[in-house]
PDB file of N, CA and C in Angstrom:
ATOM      1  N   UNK A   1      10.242 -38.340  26.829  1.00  0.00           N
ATOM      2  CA  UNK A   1       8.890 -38.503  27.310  1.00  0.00           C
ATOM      3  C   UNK A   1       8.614 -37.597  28.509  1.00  0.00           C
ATOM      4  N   UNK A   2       9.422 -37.162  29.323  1.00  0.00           N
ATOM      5  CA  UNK A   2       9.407 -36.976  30.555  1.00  0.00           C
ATOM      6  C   UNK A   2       9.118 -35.433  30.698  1.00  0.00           C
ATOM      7  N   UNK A   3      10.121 -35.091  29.151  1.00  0.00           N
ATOM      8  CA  UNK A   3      10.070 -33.677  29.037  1.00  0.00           C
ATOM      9  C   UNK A   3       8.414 -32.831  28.068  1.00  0.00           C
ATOM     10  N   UNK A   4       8.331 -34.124  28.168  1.00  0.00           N
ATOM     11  CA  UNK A   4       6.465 -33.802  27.449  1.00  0.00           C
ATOM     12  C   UNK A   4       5.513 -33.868  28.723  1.00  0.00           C
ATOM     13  N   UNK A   5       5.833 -34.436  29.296  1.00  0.00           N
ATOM     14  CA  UNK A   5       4.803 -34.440  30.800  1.00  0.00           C
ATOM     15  C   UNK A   5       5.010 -33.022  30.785  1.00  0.00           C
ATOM     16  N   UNK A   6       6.100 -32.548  31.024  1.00  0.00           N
ATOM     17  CA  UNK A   6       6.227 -31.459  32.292  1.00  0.00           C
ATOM     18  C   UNK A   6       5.698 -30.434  30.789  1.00  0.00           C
ATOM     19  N   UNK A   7       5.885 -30.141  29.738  1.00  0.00           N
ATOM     20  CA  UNK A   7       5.570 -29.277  29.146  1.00  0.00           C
ATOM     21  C   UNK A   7       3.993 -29.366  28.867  1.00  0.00           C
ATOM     22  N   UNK A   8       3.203 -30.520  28.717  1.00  0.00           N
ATOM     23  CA  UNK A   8       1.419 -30.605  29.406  1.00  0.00           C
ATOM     24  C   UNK A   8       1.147 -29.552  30.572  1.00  0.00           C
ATOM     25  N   UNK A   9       2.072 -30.131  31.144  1.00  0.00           N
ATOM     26  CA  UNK A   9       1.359 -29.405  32.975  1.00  0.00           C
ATOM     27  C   UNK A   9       1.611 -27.768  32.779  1.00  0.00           C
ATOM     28  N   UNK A  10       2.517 -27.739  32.322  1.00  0.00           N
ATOM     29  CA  UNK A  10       2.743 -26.215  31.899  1.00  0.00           C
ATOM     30  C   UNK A  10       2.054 -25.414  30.695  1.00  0.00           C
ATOM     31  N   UNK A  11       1.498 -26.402  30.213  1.00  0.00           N
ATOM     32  CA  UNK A  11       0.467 -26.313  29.264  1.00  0.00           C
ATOM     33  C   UNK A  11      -0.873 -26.364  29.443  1.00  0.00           C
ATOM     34  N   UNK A  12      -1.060 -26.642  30.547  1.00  0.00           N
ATOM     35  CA  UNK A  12      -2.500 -27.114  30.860  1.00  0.00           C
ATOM     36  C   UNK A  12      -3.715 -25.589  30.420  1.00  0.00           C
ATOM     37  N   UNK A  13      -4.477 -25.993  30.717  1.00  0.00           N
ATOM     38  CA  UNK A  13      -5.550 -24.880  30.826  1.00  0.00           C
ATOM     39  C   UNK A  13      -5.464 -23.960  31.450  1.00  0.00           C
ATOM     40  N   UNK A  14      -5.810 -24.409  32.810  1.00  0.00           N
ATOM     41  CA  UNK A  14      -5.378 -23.721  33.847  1.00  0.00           C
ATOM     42  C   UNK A  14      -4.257 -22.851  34.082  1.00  0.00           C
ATOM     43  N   UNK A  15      -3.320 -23.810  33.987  1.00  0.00           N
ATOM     44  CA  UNK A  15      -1.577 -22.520  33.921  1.00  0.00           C
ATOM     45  C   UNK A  15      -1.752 -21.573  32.893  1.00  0.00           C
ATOM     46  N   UNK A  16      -1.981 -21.714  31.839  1.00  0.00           N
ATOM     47  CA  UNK A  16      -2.073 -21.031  30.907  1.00  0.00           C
ATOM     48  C   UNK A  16      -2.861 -19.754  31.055  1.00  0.00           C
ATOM     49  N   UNK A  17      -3.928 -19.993  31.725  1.00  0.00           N
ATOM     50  CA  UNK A  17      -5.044 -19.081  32.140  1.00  0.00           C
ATOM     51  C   UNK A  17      -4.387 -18.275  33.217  1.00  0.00           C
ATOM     52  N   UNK A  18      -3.715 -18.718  34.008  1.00  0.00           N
ATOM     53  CA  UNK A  18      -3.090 -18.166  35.366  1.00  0.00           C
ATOM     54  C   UNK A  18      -1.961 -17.415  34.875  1.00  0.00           C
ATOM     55  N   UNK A  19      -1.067 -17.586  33.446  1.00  0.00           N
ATOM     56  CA  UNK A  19      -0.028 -16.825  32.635  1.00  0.00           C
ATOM     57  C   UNK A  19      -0.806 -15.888  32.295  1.00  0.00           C
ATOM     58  N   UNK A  20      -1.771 -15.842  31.609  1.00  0.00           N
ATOM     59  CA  UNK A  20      -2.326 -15.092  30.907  1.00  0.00           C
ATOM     60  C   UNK A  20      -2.694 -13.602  31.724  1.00  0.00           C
ATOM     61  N   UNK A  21      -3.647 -14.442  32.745  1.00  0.00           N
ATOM     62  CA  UNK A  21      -4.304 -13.225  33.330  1.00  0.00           C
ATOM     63  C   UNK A  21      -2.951 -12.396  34.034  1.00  0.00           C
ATOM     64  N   UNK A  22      -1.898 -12.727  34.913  1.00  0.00           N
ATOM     65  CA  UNK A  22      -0.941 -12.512  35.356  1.00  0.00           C
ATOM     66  C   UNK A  22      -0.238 -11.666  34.404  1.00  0.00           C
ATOM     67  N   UNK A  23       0.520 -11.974  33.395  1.00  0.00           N
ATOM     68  CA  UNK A  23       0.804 -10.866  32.101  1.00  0.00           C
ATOM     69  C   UNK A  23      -0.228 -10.027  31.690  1.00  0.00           C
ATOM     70  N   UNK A  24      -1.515 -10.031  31.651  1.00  0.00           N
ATOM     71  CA  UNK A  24      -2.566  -8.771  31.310  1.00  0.00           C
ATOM     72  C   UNK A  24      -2.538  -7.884  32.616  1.00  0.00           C
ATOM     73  N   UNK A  25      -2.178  -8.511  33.930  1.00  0.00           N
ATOM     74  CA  UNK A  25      -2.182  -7.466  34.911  1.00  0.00           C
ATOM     75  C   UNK A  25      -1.553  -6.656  35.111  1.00  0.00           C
ATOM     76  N   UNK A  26       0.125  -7.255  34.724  1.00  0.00           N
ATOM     77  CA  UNK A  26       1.375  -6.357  34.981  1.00  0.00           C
ATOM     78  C   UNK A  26       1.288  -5.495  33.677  1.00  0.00           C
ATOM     79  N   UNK A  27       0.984  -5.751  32.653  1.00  0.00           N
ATOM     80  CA  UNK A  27       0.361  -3.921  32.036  1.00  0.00           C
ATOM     81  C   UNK A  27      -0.866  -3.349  32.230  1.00  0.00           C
ATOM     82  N   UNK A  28      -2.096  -4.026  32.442  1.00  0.00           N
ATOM     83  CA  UNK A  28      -2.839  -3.333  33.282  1.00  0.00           C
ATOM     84  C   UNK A  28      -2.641  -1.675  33.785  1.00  0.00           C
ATOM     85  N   UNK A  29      -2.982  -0.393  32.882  1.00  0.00           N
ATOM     86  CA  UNK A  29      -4.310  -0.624  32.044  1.00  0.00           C
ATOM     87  C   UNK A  29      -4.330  -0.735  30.467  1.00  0.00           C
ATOM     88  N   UNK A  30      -3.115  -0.836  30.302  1.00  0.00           N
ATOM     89  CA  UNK A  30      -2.615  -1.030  28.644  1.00  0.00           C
ATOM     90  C   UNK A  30      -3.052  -1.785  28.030  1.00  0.00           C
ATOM     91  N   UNK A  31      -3.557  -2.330  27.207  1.00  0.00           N
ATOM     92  CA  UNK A  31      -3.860  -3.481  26.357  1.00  0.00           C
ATOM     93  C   UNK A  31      -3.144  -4.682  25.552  1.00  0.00           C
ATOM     94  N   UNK A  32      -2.976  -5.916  26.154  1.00  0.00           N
ATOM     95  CA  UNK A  32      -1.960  -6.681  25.370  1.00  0.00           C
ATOM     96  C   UNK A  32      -2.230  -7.171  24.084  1.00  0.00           C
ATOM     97  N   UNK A  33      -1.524  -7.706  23.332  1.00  0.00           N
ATOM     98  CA  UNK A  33      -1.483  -7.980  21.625  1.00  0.00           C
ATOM     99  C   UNK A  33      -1.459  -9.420  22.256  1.00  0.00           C
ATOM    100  N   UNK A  34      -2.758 -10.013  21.623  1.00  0.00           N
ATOM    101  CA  UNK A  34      -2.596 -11.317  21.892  1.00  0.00           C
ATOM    102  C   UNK A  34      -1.687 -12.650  21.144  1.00  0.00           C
ATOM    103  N   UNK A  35      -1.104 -11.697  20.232  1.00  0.00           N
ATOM    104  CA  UNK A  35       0.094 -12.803  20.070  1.00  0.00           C
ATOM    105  C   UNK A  35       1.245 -12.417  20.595  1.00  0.00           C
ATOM    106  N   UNK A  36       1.431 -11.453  21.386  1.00  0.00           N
ATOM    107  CA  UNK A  36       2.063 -10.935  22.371  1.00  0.00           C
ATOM    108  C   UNK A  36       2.291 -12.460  23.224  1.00  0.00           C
ATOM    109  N   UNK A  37       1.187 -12.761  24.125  1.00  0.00           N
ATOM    110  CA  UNK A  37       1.114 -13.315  25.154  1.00  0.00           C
ATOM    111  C   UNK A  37       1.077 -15.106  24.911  1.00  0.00           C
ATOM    112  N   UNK A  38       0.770 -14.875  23.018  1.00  0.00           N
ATOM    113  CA  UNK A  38       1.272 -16.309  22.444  1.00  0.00           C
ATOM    114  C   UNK A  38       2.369 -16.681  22.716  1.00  0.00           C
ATOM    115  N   UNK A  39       3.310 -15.584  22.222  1.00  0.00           N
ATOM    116  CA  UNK A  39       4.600 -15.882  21.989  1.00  0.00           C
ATOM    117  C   UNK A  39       5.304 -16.117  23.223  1.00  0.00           C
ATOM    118  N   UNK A  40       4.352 -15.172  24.667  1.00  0.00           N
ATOM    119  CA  UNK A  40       5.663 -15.093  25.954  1.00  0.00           C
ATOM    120  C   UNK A  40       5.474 -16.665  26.534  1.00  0.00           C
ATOM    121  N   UNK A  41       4.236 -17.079  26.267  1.00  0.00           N
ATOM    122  CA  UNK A  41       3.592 -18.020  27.143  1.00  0.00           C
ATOM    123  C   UNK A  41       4.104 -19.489  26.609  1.00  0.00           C
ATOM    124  N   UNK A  42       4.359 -19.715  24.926  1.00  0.00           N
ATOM    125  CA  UNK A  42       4.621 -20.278  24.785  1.00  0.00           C
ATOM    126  C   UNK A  42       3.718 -21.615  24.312  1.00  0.00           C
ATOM    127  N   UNK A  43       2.863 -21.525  24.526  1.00  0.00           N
ATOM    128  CA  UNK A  43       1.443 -22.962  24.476  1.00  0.00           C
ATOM    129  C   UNK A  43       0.883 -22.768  23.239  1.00  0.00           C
ATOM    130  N   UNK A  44       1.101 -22.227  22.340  1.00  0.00           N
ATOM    131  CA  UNK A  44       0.256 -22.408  21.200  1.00  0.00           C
ATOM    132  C   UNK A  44      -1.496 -22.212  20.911  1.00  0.00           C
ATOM    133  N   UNK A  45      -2.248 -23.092  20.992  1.00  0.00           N
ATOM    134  CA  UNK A  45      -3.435 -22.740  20.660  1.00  0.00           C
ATOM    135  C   UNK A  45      -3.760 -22.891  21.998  1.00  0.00           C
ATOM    136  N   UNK A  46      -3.417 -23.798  23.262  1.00  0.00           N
ATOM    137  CA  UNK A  46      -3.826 -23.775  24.903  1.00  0.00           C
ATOM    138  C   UNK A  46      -4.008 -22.351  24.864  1.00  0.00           C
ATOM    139  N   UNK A  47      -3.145 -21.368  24.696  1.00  0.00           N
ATOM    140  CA  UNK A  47      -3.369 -19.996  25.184  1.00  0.00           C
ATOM    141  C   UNK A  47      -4.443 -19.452  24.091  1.00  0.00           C
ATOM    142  N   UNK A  48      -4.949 -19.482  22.956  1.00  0.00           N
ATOM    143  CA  UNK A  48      -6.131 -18.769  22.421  1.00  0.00           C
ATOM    144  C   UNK A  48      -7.366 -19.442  23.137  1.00  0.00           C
ATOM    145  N   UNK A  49      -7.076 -20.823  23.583  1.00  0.00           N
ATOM    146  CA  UNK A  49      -8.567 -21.509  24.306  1.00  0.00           C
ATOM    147  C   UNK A  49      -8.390 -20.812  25.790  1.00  0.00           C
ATOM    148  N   UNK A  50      -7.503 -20.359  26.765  1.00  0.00           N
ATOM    149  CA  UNK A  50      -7.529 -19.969  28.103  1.00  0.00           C
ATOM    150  C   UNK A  50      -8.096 -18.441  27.813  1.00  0.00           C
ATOM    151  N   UNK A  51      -7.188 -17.891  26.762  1.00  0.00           N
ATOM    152  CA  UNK A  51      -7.826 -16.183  26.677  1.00  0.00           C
ATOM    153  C   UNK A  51      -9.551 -16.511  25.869  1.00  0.00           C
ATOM    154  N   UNK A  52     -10.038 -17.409  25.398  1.00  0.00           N
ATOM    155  CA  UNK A  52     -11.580 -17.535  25.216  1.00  0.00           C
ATOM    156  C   UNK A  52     -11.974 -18.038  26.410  1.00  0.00           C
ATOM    157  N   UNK A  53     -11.770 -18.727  27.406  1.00  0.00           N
ATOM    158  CA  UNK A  53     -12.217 -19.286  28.241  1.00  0.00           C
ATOM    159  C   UNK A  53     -12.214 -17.944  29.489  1.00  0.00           C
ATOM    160  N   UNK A  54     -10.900 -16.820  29.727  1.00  0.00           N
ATOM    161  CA  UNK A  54     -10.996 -15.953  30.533  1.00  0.00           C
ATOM    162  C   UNK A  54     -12.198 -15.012  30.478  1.00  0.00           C
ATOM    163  N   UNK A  55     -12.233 -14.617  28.774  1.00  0.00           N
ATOM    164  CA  UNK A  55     -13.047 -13.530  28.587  1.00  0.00           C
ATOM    165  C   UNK A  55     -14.544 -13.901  28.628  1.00  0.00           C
ATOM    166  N   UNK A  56     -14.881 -15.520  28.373  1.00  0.00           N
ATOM    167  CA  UNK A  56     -16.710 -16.042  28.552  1.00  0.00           C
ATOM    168  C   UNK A  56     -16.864 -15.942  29.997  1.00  0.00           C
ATOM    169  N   UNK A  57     -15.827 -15.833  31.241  1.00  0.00           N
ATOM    170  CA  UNK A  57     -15.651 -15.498  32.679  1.00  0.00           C
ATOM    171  C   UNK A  57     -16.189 -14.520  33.289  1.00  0.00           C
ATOM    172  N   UNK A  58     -15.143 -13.606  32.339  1.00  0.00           N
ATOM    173  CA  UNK A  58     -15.910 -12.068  32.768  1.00  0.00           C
ATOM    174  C   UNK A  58     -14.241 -11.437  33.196  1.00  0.00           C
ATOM    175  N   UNK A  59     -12.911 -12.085  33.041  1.00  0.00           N
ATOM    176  CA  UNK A  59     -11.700 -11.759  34.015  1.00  0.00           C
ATOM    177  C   UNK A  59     -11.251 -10.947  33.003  1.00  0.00           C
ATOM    178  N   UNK A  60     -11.315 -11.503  31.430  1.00  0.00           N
ATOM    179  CA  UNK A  60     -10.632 -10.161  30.731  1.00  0.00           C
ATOM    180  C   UNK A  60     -11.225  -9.694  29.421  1.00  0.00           C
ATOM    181  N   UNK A  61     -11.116  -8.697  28.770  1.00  0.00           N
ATOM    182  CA  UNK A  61     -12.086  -8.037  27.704  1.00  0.00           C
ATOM    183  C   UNK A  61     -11.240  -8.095  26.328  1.00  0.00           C
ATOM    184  N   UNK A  62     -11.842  -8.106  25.718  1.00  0.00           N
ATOM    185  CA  UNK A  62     -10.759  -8.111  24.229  1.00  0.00           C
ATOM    186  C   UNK A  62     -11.722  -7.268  23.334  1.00  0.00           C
ATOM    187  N   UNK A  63     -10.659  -6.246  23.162  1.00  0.00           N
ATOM    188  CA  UNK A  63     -10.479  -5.359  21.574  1.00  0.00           C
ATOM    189  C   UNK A  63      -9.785  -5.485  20.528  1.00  0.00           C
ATOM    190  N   UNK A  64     -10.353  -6.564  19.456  1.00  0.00           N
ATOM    191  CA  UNK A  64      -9.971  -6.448  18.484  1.00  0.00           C
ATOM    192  C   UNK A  64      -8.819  -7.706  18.722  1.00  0.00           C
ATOM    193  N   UNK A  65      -7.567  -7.580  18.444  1.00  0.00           N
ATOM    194  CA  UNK A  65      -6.684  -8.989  18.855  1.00  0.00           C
ATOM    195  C   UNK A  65      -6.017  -8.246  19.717  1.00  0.00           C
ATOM    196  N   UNK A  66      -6.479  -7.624  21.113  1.00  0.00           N
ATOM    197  CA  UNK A  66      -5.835  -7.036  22.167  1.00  0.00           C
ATOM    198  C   UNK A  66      -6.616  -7.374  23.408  1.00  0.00           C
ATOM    199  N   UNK A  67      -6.436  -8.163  24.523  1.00  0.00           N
ATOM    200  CA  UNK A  67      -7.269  -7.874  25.607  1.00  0.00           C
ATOM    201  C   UNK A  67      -6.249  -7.183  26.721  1.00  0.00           C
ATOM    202  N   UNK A  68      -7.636  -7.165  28.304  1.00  0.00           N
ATOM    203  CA  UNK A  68      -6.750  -6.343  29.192  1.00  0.00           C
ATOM    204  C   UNK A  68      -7.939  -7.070  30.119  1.00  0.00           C
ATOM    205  N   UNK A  69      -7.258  -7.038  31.440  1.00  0.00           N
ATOM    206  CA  UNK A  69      -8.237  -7.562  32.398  1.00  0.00           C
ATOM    207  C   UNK A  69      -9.507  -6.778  32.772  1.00  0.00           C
ATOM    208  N   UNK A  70     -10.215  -7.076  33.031  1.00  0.00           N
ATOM    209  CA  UNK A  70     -11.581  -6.438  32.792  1.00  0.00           C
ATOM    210  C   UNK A  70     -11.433  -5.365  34.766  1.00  0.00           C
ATOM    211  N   UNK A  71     -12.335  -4.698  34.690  1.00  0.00           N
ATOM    212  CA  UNK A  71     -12.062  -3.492  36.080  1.00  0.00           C
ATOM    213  C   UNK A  71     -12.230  -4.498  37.331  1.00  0.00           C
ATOM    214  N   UNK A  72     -12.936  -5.733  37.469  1.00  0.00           N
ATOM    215  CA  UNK A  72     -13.155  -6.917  38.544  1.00  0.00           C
ATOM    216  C   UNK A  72     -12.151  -7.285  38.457  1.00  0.00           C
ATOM    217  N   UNK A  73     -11.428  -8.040  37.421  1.00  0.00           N
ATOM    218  CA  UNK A  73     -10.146  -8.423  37.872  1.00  0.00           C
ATOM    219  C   UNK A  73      -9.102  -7.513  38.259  1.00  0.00           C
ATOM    220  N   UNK A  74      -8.889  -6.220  37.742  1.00  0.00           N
ATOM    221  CA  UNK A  74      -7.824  -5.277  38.165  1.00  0.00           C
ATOM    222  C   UNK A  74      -7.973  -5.515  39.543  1.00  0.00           C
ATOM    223  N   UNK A  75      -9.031  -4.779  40.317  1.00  0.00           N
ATOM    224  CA  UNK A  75      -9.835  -4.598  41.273  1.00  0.00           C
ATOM    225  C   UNK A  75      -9.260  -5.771  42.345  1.00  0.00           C
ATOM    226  N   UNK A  76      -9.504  -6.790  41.973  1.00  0.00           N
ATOM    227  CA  UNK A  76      -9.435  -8.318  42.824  1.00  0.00           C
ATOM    228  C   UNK A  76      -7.803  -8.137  43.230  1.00  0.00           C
ATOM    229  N   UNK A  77      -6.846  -7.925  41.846  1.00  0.00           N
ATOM    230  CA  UNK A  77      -5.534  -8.354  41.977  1.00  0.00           C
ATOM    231  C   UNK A  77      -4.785  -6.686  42.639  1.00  0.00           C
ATOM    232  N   UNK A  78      -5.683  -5.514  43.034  1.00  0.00           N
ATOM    233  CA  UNK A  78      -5.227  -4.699  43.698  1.00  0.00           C
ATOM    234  C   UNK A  78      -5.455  -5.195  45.429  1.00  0.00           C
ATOM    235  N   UNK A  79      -6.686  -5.806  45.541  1.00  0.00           N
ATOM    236  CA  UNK A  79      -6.907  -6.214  47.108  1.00  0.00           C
ATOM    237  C   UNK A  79      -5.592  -7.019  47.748  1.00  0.00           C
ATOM    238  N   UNK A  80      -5.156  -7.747  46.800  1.00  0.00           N
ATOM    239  CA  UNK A  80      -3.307  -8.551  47.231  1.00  0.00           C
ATOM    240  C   UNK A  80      -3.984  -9.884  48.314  1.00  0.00           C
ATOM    241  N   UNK A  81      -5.147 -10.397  48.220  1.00  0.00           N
ATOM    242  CA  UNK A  81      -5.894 -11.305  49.116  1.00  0.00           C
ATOM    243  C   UNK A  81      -4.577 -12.394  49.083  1.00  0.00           C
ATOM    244  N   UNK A  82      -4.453 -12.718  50.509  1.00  0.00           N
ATOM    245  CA  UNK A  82      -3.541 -14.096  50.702  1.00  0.00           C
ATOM    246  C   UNK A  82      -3.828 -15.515  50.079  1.00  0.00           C
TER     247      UNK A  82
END
């Protein structure tokens, strides 16, 4: 049971979204294969709802079954804000 909590929380929306964008940055400006980021992340369909939920945002763009963080987010995660 215990080990299903902790795999939720690591599952959540949010984390997932925070994996996501985080792996699109470190190739940044390359384009990731979004079952690429299925497979690293691990969450199953959580991660196709966080990468729909990033890109209705505006944080990352998708071509085709590839996104990449959009030039605002590059931009944001070059400033290194505390």
């Amino acid at each position: 049971m215990l080990g299903n909590r902790k795999r939720e929380g690591r599952c959540s929306n949010a984390a997932v979204q925070r994996a996501v964008l985080a792996l699109a940055l470190e190739t940044h400006p390359r384009w990731s294969a979004m079952k690429d980021l299925r497979r690293e992340i691990g969450c199953g369909g959580v991660t196709h709802h966080a990468i729909r939920d990033l890109i209705a945002i505006g944080l990352i763009e998708r071509k085709s079954a590839t996104v990449r963080p959009t030039p605002a987010a590059a931009h944001f995660e070059q400033l290194r804000l505390p």
